[in-house]
PDB file of N, CA and C in Angstrom:
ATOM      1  N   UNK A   1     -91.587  33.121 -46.414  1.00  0.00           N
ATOM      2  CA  UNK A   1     -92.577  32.773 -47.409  1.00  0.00           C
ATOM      3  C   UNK A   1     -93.970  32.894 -46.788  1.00  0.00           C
ATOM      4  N   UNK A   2     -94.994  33.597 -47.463  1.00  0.00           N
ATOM      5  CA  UNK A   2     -96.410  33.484 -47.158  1.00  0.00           C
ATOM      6  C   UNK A   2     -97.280  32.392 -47.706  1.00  0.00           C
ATOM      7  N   UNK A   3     -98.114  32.068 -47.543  1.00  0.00           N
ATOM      8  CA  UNK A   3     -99.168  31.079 -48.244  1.00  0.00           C
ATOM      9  C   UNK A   3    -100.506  31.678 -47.755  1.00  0.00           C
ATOM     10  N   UNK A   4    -101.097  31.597 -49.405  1.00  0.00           N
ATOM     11  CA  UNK A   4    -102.706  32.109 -49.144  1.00  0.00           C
ATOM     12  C   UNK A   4    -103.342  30.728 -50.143  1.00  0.00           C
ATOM     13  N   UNK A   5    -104.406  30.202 -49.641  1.00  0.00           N
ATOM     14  CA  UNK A   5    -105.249  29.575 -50.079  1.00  0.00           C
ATOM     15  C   UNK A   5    -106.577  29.908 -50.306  1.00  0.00           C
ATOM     16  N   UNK A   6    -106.814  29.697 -51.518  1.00  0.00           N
ATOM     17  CA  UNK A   6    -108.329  30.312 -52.180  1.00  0.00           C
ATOM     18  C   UNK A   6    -109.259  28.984 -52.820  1.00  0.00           C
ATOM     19  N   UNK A   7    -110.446  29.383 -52.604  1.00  0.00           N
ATOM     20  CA  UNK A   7    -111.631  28.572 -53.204  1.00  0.00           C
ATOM     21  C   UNK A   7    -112.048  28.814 -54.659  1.00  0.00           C
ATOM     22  N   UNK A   8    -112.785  28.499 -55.283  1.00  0.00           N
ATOM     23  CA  UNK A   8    -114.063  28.237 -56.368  1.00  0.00           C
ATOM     24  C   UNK A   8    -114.250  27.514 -56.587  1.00  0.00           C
ATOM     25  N   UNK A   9    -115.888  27.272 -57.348  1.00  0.00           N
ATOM     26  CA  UNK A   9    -116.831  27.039 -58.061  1.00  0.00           C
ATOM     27  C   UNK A   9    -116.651  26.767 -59.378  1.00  0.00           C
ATOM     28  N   UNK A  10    -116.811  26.121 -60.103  1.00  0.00           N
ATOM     29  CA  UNK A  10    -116.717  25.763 -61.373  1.00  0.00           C
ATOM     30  C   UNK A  10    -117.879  25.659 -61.706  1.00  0.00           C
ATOM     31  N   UNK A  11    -118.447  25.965 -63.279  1.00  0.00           N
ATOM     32  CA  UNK A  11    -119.742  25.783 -63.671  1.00  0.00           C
ATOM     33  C   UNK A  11    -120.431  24.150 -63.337  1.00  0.00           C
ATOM     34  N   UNK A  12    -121.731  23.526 -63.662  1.00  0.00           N
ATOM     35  CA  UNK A  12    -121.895  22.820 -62.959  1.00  0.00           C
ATOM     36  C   UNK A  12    -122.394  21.953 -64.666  1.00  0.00           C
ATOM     37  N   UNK A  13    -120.813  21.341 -65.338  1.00  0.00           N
ATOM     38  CA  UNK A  13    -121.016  21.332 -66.527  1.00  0.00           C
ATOM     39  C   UNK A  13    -119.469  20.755 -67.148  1.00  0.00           C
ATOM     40  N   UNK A  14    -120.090  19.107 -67.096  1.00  0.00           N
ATOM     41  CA  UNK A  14    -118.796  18.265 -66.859  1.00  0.00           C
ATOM     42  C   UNK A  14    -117.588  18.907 -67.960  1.00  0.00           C
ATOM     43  N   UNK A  15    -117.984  18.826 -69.332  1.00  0.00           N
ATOM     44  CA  UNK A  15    -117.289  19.377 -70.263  1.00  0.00           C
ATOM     45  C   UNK A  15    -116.602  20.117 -70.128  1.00  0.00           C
ATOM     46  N   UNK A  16    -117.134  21.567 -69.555  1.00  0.00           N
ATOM     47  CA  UNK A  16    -116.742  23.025 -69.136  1.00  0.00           C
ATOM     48  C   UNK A  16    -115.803  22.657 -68.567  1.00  0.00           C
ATOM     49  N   UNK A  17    -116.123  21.932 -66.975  1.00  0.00           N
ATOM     50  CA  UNK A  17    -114.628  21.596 -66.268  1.00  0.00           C
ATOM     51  C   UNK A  17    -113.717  20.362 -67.035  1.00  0.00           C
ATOM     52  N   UNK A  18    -113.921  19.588 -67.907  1.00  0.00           N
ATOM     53  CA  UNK A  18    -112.571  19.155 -68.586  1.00  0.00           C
ATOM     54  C   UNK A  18    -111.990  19.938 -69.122  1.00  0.00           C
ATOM     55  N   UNK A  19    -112.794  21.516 -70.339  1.00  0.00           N
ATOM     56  CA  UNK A  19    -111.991  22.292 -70.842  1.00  0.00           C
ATOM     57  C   UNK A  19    -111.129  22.869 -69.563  1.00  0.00           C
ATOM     58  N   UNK A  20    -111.651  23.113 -68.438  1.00  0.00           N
ATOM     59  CA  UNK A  20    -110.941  24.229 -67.956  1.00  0.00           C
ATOM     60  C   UNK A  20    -109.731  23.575 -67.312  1.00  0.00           C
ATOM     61  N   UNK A  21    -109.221  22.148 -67.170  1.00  0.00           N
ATOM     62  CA  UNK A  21    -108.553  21.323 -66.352  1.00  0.00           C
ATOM     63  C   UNK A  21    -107.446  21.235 -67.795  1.00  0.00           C
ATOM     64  N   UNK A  22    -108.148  20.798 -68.723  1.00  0.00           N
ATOM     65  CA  UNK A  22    -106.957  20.984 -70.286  1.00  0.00           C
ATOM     66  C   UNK A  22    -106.035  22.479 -70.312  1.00  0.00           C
ATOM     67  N   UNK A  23    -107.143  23.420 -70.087  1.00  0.00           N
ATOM     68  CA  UNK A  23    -106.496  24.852 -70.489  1.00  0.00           C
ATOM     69  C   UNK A  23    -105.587  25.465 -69.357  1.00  0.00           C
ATOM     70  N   UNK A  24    -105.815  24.228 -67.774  1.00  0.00           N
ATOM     71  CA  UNK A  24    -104.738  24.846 -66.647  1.00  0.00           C
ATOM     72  C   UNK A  24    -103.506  23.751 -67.262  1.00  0.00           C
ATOM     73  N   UNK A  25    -103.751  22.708 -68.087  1.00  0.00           N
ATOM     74  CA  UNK A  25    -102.512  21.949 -68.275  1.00  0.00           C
ATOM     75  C   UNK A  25    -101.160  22.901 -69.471  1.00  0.00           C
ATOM     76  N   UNK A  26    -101.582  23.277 -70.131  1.00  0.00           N
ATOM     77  CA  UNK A  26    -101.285  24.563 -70.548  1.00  0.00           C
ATOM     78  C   UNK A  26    -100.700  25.987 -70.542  1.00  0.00           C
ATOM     79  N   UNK A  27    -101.142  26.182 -69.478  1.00  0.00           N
ATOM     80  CA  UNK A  27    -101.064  28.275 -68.930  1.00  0.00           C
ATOM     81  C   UNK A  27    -100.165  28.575 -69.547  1.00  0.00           C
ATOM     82  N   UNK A  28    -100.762  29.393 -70.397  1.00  0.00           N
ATOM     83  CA  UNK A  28     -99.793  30.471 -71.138  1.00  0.00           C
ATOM     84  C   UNK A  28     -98.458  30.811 -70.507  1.00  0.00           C
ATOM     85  N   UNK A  29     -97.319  30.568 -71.190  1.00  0.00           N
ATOM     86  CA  UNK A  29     -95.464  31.182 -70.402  1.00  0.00           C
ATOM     87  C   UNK A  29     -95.954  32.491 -70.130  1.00  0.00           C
ATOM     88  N   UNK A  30     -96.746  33.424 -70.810  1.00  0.00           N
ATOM     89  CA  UNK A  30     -96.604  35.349 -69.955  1.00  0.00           C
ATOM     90  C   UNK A  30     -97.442  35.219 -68.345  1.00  0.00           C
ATOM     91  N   UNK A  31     -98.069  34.298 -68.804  1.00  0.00           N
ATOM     92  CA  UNK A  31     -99.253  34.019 -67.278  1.00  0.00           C
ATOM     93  C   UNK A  31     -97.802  33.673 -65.977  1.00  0.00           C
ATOM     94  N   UNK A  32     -98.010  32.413 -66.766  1.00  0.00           N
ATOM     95  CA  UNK A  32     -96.903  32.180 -65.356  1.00  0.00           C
ATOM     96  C   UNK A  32     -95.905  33.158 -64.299  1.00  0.00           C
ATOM     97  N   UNK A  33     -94.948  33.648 -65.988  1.00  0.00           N
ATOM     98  CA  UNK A  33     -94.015  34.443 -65.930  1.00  0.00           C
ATOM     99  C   UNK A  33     -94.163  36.587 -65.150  1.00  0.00           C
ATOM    100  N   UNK A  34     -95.390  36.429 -65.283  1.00  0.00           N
ATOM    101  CA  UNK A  34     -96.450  37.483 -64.636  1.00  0.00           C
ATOM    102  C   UNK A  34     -96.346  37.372 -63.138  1.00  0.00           C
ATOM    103  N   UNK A  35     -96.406  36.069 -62.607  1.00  0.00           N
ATOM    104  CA  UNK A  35     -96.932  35.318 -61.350  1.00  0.00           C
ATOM    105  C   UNK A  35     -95.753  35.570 -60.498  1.00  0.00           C
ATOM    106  N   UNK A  36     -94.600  34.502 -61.202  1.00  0.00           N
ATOM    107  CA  UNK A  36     -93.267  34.934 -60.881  1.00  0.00           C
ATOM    108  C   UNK A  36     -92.591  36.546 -60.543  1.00  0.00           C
ATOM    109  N   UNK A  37     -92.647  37.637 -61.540  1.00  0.00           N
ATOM    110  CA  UNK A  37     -92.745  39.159 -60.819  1.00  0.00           C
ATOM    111  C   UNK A  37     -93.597  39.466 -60.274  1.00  0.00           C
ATOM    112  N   UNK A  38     -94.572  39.307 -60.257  1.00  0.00           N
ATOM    113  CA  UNK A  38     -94.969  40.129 -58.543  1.00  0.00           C
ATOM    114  C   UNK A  38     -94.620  39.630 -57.468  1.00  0.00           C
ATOM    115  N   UNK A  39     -94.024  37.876 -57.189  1.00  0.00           N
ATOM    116  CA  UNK A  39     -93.701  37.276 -56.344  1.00  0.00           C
ATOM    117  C   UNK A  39     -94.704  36.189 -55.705  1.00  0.00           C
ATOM    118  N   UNK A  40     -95.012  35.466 -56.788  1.00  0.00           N
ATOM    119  CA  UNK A  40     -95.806  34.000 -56.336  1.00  0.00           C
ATOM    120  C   UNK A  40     -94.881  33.067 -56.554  1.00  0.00           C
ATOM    121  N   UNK A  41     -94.380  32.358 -55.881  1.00  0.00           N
ATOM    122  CA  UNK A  41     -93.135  31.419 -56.441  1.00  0.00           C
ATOM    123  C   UNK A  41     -93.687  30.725 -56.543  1.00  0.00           C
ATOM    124  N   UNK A  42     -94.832  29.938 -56.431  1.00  0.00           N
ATOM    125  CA  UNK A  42     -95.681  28.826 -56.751  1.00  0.00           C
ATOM    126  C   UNK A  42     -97.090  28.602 -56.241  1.00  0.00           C
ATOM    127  N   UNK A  43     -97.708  28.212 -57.742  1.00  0.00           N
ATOM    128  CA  UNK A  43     -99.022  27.752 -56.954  1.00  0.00           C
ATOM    129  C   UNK A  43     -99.597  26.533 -58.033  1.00  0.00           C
ATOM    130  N   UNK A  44    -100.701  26.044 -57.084  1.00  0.00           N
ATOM    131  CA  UNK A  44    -100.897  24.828 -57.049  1.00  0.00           C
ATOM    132  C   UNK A  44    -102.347  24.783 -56.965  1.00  0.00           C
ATOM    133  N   UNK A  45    -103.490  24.293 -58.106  1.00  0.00           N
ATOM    134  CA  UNK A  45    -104.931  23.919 -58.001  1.00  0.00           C
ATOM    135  C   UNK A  45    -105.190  22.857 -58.013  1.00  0.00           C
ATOM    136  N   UNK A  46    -105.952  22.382 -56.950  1.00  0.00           N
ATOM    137  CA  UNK A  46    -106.607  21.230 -56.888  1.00  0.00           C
ATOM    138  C   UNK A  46    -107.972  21.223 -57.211  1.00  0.00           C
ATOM    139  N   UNK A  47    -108.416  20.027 -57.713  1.00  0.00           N
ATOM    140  CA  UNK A  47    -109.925  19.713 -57.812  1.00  0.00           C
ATOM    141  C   UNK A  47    -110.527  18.424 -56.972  1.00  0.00           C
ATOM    142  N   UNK A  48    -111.671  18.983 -56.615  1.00  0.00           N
ATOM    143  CA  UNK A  48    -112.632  17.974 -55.981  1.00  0.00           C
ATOM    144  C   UNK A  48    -114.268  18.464 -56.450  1.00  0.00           C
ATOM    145  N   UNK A  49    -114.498  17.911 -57.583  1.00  0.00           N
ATOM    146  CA  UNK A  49    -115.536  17.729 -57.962  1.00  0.00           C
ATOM    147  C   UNK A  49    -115.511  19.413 -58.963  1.00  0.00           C
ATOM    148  N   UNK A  50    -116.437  19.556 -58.289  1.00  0.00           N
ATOM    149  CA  UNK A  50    -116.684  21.427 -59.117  1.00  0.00           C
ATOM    150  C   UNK A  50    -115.499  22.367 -57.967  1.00  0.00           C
ATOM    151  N   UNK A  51    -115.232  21.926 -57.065  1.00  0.00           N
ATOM    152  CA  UNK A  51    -115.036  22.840 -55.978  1.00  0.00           C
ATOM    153  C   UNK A  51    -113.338  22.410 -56.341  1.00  0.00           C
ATOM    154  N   UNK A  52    -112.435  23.641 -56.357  1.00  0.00           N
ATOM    155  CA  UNK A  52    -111.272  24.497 -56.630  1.00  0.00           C
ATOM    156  C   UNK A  52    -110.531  24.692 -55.678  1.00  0.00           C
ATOM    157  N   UNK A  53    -109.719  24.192 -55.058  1.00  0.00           N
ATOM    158  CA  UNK A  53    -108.691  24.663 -54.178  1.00  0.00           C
ATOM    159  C   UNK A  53    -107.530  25.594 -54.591  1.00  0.00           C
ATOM    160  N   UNK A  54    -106.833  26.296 -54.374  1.00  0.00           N
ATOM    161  CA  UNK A  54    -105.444  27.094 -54.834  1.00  0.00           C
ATOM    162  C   UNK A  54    -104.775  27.362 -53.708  1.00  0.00           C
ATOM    163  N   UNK A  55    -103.418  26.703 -53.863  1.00  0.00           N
ATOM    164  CA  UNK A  55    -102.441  26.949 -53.104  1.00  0.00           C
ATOM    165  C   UNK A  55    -101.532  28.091 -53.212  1.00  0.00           C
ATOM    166  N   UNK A  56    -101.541  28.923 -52.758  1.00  0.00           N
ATOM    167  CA  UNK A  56    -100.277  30.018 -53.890  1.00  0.00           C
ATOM    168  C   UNK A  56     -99.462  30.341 -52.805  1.00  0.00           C
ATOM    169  N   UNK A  57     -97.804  30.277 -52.485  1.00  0.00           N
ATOM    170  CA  UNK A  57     -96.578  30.373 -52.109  1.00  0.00           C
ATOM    171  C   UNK A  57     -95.804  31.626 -52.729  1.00  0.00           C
ATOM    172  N   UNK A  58     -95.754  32.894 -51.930  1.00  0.00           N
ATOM    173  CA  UNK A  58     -95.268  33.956 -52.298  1.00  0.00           C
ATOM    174  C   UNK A  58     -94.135  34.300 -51.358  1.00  0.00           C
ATOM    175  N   UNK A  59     -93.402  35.646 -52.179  1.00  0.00           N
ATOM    176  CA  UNK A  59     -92.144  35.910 -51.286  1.00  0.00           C
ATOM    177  C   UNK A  59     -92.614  36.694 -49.755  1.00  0.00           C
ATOM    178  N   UNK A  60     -91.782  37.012 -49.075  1.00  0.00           N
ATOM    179  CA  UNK A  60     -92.339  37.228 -47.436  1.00  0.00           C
ATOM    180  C   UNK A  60     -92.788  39.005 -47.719  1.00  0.00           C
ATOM    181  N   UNK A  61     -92.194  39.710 -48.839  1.00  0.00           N
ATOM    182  CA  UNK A  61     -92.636  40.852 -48.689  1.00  0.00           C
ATOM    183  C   UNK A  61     -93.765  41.325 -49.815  1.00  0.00           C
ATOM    184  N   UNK A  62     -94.668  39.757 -50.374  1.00  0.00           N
ATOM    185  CA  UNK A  62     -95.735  40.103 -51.467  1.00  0.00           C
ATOM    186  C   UNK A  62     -96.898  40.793 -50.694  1.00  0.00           C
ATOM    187  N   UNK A  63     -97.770  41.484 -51.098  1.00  0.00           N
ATOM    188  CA  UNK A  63     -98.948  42.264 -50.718  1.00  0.00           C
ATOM    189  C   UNK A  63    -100.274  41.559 -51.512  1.00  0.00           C
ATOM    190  N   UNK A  64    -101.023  41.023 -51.115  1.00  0.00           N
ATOM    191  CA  UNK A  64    -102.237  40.083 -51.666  1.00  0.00           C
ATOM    192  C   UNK A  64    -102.569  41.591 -52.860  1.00  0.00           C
ATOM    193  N   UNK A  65    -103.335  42.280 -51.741  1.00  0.00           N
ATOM    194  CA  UNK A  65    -103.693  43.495 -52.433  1.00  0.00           C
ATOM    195  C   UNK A  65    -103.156  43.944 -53.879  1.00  0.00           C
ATOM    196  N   UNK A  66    -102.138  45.027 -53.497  1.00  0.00           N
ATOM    197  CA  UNK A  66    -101.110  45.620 -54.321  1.00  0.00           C
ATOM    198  C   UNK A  66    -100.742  44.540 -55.891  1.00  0.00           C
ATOM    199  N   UNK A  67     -99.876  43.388 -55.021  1.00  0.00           N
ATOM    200  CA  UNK A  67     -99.529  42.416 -56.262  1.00  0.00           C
ATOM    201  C   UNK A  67    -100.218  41.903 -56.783  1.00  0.00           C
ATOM    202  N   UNK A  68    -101.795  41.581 -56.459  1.00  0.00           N
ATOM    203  CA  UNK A  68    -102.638  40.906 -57.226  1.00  0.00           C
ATOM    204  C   UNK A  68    -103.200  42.156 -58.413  1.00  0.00           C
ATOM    205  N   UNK A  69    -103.711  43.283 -57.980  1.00  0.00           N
ATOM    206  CA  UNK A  69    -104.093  44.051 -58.882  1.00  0.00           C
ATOM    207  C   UNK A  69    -102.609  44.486 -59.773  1.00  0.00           C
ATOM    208  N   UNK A  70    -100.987  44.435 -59.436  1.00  0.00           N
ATOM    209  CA  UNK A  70    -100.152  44.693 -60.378  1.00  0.00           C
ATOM    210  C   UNK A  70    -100.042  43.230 -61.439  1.00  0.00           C
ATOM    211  N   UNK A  71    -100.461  42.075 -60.593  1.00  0.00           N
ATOM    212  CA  UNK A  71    -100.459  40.946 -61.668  1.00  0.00           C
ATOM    213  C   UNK A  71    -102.050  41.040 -63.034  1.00  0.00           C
ATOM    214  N   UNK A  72    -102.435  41.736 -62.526  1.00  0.00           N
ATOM    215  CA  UNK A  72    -103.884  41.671 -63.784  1.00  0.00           C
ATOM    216  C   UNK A  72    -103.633  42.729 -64.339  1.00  0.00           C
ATOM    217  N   UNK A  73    -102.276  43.687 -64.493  1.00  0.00           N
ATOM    218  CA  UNK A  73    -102.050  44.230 -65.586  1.00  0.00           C
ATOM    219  C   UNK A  73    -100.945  44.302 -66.732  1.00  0.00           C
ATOM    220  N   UNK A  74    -100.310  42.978 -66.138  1.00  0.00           N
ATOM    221  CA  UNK A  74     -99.084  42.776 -66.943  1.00  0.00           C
ATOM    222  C   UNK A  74     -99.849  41.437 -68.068  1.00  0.00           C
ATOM    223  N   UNK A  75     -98.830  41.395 -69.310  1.00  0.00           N
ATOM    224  CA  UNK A  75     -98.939  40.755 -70.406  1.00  0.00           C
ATOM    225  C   UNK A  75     -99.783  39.480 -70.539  1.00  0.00           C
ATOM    226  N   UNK A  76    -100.745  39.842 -70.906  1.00  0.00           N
ATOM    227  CA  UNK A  76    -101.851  38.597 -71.224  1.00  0.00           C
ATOM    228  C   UNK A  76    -102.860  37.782 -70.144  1.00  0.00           C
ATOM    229  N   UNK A  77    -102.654  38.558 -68.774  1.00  0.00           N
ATOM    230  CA  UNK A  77    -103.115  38.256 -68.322  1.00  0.00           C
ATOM    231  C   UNK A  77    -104.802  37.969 -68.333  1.00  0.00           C
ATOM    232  N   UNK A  78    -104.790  39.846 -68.186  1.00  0.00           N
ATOM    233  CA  UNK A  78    -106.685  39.816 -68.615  1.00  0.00           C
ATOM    234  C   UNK A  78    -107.114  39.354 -69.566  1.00  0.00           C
ATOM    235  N   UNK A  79    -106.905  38.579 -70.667  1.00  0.00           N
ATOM    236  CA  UNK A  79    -106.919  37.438 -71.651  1.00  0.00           C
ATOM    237  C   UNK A  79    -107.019  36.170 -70.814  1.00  0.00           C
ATOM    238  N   UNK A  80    -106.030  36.297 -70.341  1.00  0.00           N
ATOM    239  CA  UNK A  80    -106.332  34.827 -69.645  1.00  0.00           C
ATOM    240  C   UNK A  80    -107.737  34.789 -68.471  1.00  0.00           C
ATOM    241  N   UNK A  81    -107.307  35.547 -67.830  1.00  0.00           N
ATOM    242  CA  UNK A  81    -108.396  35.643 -66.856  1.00  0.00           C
ATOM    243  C   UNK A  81    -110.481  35.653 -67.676  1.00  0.00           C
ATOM    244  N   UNK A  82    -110.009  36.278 -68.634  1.00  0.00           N
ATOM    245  CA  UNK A  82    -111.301  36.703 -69.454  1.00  0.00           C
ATOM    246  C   UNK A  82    -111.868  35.194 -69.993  1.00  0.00           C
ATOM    247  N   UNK A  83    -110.955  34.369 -70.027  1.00  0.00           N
ATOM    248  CA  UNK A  83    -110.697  32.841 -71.279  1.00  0.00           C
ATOM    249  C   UNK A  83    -111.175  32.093 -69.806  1.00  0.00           C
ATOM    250  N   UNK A  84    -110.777  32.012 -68.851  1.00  0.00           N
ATOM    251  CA  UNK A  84    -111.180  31.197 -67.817  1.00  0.00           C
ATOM    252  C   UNK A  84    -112.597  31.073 -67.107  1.00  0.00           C
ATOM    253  N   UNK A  85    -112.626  32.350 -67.366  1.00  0.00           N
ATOM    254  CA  UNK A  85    -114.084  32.607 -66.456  1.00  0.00           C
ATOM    255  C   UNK A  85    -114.681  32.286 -66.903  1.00  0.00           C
ATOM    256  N   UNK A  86    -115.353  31.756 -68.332  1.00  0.00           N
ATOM    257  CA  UNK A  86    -116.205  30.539 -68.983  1.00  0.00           C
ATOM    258  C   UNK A  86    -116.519  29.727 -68.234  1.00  0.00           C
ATOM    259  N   UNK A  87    -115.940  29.117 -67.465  1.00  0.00           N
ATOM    260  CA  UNK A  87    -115.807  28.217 -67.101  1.00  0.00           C
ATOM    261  C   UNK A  87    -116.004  27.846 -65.003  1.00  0.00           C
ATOM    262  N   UNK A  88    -115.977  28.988 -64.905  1.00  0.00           N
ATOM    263  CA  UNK A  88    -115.434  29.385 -63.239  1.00  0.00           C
ATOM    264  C   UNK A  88    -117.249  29.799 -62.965  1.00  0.00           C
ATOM    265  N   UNK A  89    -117.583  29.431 -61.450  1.00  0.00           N
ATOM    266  CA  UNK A  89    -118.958  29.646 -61.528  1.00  0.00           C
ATOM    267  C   UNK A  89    -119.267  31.141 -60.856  1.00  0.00           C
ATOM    268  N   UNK A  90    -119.000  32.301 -61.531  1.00  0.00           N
ATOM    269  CA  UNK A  90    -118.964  33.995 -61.069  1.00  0.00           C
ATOM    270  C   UNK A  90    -119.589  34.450 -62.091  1.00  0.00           C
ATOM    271  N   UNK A  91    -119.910  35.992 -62.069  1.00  0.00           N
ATOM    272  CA  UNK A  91    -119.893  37.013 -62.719  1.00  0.00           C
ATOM    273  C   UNK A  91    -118.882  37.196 -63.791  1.00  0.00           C
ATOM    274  N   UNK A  92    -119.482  37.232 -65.199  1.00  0.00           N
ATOM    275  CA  UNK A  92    -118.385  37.752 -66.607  1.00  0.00           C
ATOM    276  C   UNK A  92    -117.609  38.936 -66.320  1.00  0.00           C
ATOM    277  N   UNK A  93    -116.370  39.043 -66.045  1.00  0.00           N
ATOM    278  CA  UNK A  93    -115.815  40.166 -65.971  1.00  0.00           C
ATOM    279  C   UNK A  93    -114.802  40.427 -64.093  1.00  0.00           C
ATOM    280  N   UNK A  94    -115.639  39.365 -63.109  1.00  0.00           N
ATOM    281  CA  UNK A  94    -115.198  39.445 -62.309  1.00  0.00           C
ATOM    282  C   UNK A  94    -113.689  39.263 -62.028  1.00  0.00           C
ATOM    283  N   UNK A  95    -112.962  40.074 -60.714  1.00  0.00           N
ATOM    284  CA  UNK A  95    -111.586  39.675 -60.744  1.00  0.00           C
ATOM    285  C   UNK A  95    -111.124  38.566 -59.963  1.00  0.00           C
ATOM    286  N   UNK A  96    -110.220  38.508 -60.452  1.00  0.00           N
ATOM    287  CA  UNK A  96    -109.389  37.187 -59.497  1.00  0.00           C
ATOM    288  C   UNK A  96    -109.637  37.378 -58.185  1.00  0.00           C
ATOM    289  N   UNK A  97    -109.693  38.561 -57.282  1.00  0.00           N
ATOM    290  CA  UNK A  97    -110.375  38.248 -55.992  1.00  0.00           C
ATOM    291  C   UNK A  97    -111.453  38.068 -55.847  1.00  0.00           C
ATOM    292  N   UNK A  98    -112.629  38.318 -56.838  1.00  0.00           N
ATOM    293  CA  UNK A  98    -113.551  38.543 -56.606  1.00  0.00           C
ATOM    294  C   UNK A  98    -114.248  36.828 -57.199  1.00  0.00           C
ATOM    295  N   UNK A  99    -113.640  36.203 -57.678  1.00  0.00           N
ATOM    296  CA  UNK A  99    -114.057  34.719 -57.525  1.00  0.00           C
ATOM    297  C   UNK A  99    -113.302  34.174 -56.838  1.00  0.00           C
ATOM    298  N   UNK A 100    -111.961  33.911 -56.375  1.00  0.00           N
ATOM    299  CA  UNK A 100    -111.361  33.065 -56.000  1.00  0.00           C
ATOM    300  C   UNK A 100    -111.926  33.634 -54.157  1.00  0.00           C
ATOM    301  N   UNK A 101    -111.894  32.810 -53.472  1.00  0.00           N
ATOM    302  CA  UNK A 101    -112.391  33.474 -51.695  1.00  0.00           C
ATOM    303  C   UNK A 101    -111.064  32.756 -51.372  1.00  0.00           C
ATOM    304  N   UNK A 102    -111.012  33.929 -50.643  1.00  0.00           N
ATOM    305  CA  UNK A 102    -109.605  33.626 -49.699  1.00  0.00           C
ATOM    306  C   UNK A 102    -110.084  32.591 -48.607  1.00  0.00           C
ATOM    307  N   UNK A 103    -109.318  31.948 -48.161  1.00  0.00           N
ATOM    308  CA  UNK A 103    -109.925  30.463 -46.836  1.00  0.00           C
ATOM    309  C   UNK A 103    -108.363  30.819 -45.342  1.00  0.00           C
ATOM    310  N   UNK A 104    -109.531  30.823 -44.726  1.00  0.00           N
ATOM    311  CA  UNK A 104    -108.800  31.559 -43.398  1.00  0.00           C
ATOM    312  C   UNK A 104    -107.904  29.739 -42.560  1.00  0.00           C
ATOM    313  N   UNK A 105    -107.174  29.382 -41.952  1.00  0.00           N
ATOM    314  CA  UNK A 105    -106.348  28.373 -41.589  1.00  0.00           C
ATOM    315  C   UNK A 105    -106.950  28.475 -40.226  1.00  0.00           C
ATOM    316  N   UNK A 106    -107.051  27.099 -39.994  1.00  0.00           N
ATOM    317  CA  UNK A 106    -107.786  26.969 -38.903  1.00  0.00           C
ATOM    318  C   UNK A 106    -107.351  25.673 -37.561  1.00  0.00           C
ATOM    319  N   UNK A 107    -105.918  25.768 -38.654  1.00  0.00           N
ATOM    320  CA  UNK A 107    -105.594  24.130 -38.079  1.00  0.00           C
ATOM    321  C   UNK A 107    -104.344  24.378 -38.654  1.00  0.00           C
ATOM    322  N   UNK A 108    -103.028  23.597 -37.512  1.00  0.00           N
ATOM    323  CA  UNK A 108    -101.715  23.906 -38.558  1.00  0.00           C
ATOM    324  C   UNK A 108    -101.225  22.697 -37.290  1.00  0.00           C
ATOM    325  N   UNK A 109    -100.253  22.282 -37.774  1.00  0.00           N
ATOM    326  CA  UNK A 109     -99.493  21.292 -37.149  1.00  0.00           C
ATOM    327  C   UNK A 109     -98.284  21.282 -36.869  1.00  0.00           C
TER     328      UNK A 109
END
């Protein structure tokens, strides 16, 4: 199993982040189910304040690269992604790598 952990920003706009904390309680079944084939077996967002943690748990032979751009073209995704970014503090249109920052491990036990 791999693990990559990513950052963001949330707008700076209490509302915005309750919608966007309602609409992760939610996620669309094709979203998920998207996540699952390319091989994320799980992930996990945390909040602290505006600032976004993501845990994501993939199989040992997923490709960040490859599977992330094959996950933003399967069913409903770019809908979803398009519906979120309201809310996320980036560029309209940006991709999932391109807001979320990858966070390098610096400490393991």
């Amino acid at each position: 199993m791999k693990r990559y952990c990513q950052a963001l920003e949330l707008v700076d706009d209490p509302e915005m982040i309750e919608k966007y904390c309602e609409a992760h309680a939610h996620v669309w079944p094709e979203v998920i189910a998207g996540q699952r084939e390319v091989g994320i077996l799980s992930m996990e967002i945390w909040r602290h304040g505006r600032r976004l943690f993501m845990i994501m748990d993939t199989a040992d032979d997923f490709d960040f690269g490859r599977d992330m751009a094959r996950l933003a073209t399967l069913p409903r995704q770019a809908e979803w992604e398009a519906y979120v970014s309201q809310f996320q503090g980036c560029a309209a249109g940006a991709s999932s790598a391109e807001k979320w920052q990858r966070m390098e491990v610096i400490f393991r036990s």
